[in-house]
Protein backbone atom coordinates (compact mmCIF):
# COMPACT_ATOMS: atom_id res chain seq x y z
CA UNK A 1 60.23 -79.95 17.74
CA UNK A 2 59.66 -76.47 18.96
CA UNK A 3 62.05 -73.51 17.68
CA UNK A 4 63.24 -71.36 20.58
CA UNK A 5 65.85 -68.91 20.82
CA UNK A 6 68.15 -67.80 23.38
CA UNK A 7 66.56 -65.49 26.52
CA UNK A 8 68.03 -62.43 27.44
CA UNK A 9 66.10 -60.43 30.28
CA UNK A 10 68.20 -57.12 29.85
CA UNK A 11 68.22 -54.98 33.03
CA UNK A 12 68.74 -51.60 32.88
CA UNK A 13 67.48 -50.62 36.48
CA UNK A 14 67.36 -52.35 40.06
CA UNK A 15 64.24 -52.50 39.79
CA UNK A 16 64.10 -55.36 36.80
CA UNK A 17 67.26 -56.85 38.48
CA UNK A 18 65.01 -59.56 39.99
CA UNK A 19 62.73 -60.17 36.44
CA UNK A 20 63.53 -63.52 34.97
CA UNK A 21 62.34 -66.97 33.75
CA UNK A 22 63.32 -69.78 31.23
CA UNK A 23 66.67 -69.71 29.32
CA UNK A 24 64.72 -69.57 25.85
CA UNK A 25 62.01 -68.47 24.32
CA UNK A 26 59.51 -70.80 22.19
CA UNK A 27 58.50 -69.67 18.75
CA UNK A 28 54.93 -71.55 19.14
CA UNK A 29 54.19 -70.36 15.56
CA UNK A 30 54.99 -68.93 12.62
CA UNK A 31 53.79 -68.05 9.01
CA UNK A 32 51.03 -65.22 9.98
CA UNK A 33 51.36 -61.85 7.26
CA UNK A 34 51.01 -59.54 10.71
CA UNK A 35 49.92 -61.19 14.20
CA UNK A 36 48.50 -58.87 16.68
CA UNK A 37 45.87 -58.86 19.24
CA UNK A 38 46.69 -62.08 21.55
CA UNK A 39 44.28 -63.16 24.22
CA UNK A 40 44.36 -66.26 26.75
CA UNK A 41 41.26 -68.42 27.49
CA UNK A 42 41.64 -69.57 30.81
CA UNK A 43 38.77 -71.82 30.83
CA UNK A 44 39.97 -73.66 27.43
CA UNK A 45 43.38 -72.99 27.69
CA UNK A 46 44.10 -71.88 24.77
CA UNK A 47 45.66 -68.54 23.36
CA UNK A 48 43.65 -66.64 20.48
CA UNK A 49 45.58 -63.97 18.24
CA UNK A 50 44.40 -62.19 15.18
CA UNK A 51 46.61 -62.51 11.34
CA UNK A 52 45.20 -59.25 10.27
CA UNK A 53 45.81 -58.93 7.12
CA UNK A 54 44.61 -62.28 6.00
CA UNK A 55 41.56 -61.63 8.21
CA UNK A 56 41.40 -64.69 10.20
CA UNK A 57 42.00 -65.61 14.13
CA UNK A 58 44.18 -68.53 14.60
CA UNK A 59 44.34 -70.55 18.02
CA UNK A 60 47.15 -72.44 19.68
CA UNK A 61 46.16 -75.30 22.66
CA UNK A 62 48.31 -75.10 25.85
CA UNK A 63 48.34 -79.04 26.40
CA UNK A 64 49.02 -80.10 22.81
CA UNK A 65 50.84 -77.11 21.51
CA UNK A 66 48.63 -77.58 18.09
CA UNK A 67 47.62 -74.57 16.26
CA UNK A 68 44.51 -74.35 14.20
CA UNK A 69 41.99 -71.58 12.87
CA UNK A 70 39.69 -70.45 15.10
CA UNK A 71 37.46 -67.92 12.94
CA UNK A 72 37.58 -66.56 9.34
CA UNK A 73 37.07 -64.39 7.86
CA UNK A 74 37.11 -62.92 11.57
CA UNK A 75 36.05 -58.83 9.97
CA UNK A 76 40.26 -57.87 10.31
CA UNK A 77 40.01 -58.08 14.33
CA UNK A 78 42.99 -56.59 16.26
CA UNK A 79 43.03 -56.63 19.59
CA UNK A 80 41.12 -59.05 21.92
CA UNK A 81 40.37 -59.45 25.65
CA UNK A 82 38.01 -61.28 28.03
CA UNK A 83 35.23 -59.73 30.10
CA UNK A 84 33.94 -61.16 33.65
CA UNK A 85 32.27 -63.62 32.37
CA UNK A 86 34.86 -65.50 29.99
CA UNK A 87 33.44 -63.56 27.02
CA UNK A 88 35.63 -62.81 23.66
CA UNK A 89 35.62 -58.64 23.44
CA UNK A 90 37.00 -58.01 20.11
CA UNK A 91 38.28 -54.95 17.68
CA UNK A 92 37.29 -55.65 14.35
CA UNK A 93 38.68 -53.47 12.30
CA UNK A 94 37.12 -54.23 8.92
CA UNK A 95 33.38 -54.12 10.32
CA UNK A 96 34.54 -51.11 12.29
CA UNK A 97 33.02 -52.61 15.57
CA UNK A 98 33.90 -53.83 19.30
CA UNK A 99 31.82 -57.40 20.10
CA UNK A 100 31.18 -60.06 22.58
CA UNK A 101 31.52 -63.57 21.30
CA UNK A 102 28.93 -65.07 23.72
CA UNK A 103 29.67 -68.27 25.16
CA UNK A 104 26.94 -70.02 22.14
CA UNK A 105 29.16 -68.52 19.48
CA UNK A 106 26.88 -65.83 18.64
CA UNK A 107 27.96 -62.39 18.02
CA UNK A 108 27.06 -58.99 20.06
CA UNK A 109 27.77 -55.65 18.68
CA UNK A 110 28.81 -53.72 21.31
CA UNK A 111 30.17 -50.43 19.43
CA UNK A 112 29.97 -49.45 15.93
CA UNK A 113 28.99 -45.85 16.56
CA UNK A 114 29.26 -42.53 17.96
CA UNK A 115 26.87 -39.72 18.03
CA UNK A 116 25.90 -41.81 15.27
CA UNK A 117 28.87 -41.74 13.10
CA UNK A 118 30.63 -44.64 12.40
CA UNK A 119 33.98 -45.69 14.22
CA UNK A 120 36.88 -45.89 12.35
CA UNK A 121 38.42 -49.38 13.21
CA UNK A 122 38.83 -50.43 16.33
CA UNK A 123 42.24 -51.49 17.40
CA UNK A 124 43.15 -52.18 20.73
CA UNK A 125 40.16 -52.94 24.16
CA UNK A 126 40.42 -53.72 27.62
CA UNK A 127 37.29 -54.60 30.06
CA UNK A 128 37.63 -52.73 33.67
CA UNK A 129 35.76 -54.36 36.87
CA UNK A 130 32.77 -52.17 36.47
CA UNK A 131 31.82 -54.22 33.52
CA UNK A 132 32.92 -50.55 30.88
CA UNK A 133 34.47 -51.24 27.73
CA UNK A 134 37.25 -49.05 27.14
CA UNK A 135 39.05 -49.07 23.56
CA UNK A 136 41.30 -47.18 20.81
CA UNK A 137 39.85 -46.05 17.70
CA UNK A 138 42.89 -44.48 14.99
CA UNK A 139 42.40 -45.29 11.23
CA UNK A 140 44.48 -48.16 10.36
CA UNK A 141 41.92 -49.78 8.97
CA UNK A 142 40.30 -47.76 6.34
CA UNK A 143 43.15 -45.83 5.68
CA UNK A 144 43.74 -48.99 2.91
CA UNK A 145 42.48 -52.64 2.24
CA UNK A 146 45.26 -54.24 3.46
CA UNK A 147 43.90 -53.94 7.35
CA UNK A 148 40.14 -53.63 6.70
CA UNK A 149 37.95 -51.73 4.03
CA UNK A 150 39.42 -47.99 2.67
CA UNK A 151 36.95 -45.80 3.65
CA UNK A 152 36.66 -42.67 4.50
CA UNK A 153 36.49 -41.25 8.11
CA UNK A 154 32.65 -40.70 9.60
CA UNK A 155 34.54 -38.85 12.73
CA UNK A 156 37.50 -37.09 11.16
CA UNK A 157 39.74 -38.16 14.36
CA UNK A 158 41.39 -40.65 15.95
CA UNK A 159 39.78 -41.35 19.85
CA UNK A 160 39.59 -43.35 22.92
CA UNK A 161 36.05 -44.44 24.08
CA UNK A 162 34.60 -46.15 26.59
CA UNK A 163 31.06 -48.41 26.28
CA UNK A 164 28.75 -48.05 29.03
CA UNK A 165 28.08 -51.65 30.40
CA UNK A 166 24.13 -51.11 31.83
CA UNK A 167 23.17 -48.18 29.32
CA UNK A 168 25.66 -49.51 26.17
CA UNK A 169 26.34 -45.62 26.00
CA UNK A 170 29.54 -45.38 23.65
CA UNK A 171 31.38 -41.89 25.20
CA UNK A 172 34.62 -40.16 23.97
CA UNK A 173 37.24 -40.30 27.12
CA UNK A 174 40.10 -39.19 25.23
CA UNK A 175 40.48 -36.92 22.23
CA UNK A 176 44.02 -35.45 21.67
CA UNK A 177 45.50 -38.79 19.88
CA UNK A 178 47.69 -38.60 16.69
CA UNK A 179 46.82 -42.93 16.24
CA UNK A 180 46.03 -44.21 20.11
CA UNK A 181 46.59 -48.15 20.17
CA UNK A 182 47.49 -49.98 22.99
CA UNK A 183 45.74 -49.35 26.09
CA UNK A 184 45.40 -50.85 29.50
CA UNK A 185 44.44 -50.10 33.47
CA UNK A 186 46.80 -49.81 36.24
CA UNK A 187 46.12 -52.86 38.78
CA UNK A 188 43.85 -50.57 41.16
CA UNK A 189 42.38 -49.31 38.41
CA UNK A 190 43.24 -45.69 38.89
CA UNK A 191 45.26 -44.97 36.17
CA UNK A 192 44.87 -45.93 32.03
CA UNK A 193 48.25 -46.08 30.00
CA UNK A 194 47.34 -45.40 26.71
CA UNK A 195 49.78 -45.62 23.80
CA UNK A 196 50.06 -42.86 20.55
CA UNK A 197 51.91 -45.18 18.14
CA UNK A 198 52.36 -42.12 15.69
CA UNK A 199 53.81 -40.08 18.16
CA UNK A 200 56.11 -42.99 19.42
CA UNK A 201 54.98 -42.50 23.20
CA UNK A 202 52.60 -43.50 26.27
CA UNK A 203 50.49 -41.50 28.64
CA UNK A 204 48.98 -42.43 31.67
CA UNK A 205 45.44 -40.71 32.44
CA UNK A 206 43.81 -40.48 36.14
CA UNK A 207 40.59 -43.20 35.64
CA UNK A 208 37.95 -41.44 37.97
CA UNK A 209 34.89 -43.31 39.15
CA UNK A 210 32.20 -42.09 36.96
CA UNK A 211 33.94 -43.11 33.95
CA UNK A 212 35.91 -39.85 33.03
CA UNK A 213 39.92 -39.64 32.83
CA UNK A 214 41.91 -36.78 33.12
CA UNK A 215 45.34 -35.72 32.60
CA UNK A 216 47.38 -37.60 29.77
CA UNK A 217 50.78 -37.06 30.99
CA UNK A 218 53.11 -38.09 28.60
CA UNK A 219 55.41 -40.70 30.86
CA UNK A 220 57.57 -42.46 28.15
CA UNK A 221 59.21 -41.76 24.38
CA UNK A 222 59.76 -45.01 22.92
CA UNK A 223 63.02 -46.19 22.36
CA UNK A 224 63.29 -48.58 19.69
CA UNK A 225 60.46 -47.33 16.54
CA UNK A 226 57.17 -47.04 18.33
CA UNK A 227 55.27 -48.59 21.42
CA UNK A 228 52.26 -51.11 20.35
CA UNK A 229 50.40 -53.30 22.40
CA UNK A 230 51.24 -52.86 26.25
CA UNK A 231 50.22 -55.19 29.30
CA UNK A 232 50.51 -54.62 32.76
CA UNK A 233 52.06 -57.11 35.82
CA UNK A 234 50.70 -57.53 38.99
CA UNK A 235 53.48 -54.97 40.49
CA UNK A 236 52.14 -52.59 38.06
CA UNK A 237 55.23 -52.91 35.55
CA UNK A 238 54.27 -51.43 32.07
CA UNK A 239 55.28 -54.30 29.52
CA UNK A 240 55.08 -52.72 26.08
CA UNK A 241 55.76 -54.27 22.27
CA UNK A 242 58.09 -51.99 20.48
CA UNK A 243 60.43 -52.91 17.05
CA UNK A 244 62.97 -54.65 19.00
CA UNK A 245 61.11 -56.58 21.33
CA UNK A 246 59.38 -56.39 24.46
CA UNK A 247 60.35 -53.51 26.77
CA UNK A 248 59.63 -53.13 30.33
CA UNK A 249 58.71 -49.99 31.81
CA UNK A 250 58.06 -48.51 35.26
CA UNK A 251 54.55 -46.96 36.34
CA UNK A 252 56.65 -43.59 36.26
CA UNK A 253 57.37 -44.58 32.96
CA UNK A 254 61.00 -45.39 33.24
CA UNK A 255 63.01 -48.18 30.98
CA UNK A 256 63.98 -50.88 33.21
CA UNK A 257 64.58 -53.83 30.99
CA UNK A 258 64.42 -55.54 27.84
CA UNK A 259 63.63 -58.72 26.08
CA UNK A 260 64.82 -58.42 22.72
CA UNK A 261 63.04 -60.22 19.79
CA UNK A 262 64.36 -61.28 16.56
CA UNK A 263 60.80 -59.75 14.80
CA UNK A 264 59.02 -56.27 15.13
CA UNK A 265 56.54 -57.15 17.81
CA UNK A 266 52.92 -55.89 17.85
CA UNK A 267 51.58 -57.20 21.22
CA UNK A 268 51.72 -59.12 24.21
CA UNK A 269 49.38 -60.43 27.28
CA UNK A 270 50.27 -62.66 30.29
CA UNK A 271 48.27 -66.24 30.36
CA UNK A 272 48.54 -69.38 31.70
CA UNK A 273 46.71 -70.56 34.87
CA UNK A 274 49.12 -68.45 37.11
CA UNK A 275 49.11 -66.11 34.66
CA UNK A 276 53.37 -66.07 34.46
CA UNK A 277 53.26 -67.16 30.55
CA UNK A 278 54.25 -64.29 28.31
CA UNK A 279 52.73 -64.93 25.13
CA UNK A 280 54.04 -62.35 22.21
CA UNK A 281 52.76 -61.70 18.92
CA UNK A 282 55.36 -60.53 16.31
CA UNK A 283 55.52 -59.66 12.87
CA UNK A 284 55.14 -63.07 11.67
CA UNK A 285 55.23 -65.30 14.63
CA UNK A 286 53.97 -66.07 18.05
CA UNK A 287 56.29 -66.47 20.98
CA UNK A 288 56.16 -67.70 24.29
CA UNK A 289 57.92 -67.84 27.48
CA UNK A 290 57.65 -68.64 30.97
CA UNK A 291 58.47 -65.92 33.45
CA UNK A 292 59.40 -65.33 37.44
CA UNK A 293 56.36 -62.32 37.22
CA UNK A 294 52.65 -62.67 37.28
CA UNK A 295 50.08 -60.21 34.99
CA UNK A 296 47.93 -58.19 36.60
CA UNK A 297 44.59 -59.54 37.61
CA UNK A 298 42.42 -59.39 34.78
CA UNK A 299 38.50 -58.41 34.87
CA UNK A 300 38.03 -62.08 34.42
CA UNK A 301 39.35 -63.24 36.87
């Protein structure tokens, strides 16, 4: 029988008055040393998430609710996400790269470098329409073995990049970042939220057409410890992981509302085939819960 616990959408504005779903939230997993990095496959329908530390990717099926491994050792991924064609993108951390899992199982390195330097360790990645391949780079992973491989910095700083899709062209977007994690795009596309976990707070760039971003406004302190992973909804509500559960904020960066967790959670991303399944990775555990919102229409899709 699946564990759940009680639901409690916590509104703190008009504006998250209407946000709502089931009465409790399924614990869909548990026993993970740090889960992060969760990812739904539509066309399997499955969710993927990476247990870090013990450098594997585990996998749970929507229509049997079984969980399984899906790859180890998996090189310490952390975040994941799909491009337009269906393809795994992933952050490993310990190989200090960004791949595509193409659909044959093979493995393409997409980023490992800059101005020929090695990355540090990839953490979070999200695909825009164009096909680019924008991701955070901070140090958690060679700063000790517990995440990856201690090693010393090739770049001496902690950036946001973004992979050319035609030319493969790995260019710095972003520089002034303390550790930048969680990142993602605005629904049209104009805007990228990107999270400094060190400094406890998000920003929100302008995304420009030829790949650039300026700006960096700093929109929202977190809180409750630090923001993590973030995800956005098709309204263009910023749903970010923080150390008391999943907080919702709005584009101007306000706290709205609240969905308190009884872990530290790292991440989050919408799935399911109307994409209204909140699937949350937390310290130890995987949750899930059905919701009255849709995510934002991924690159995918």
């Amino acid at each position: 029988m699946t564990e759940t616990i009680p639901a409690e959408f916590d509104a703190l504005d008009d504006r998250f008055a209407a946000v709502g779903g089931d009465e409790r939230i399924e614990r869909i997993h548990h026993g993970c040393r740090w889960a992060e990095g969760p990812v739904y496959v539509p066309a399997s329908r499955q969710l993927l998430w990476s247990d870090i530390p013990n450098d594997r990717m585990l996998r749970w099926d929507e229509l049997t609710g079984s969980v399984g491994p899906f790859r180890a050792p998996a090189g310490y991924t952390n975040g994941h996400t799909l491009d337009a064609q269906g393809r795994l993108i992933s952050c490993e951390q310990g190989n200090r790269r960004v791949t595509r899992t193409e659909h044959d199982g093979s493995i393409t390195v997409i980023a490992d470098r800059w101005e020929g330097r090695r990355l540090n360790s990839p953490n979070d990645v999200v695909v825009k329409s164009d096909g680019s391949i924008w991701f955070t780079d901070p140090s958690y992973g060679i700063t000790s073995d517990y995440e990856g491989h201690r090693a010393e910095s090739e770049i001496g700083a902690d950036n946001v990049y973004r992979a050319d899709p035609v030319t493969g062209e790995v260019r710095l977007v972003a520089g002034d970042f303390v550790r930048p994690n969680g990142l993602a795009f605005s629904p049209d596309e104009r805007v990228l939220y990107v999270v400094d976990t060190r400094r406890r707070h998000l920003r929100a760039f302008d995304a420009h057409d030829d790949g650039t971003l300026s700006g960096g406004k700093v929109i929202s302190e977190c809180a409750a410890g630090s923001y993590d992973g973030i995800r956005l909804d098709d309204t263009g509500r910023i749903w970010a992981a923080t150390h008391e559960g999943v907080h919702c904020l709005a584009p101007d960066g306000t706290l709205i509302g609240r969905l308190p967790l009884p872990e530290k959670t790292s991440n989050l991303v919408f799935g399911g085939l109307k994409r209204n399944w909140l699937f949350i990775t937390a310290s130890t555990s995987v949750y899930a819960i059905m919701t009255n919102v849709r995510g934002a229409r991924p690159a995918y899709a």
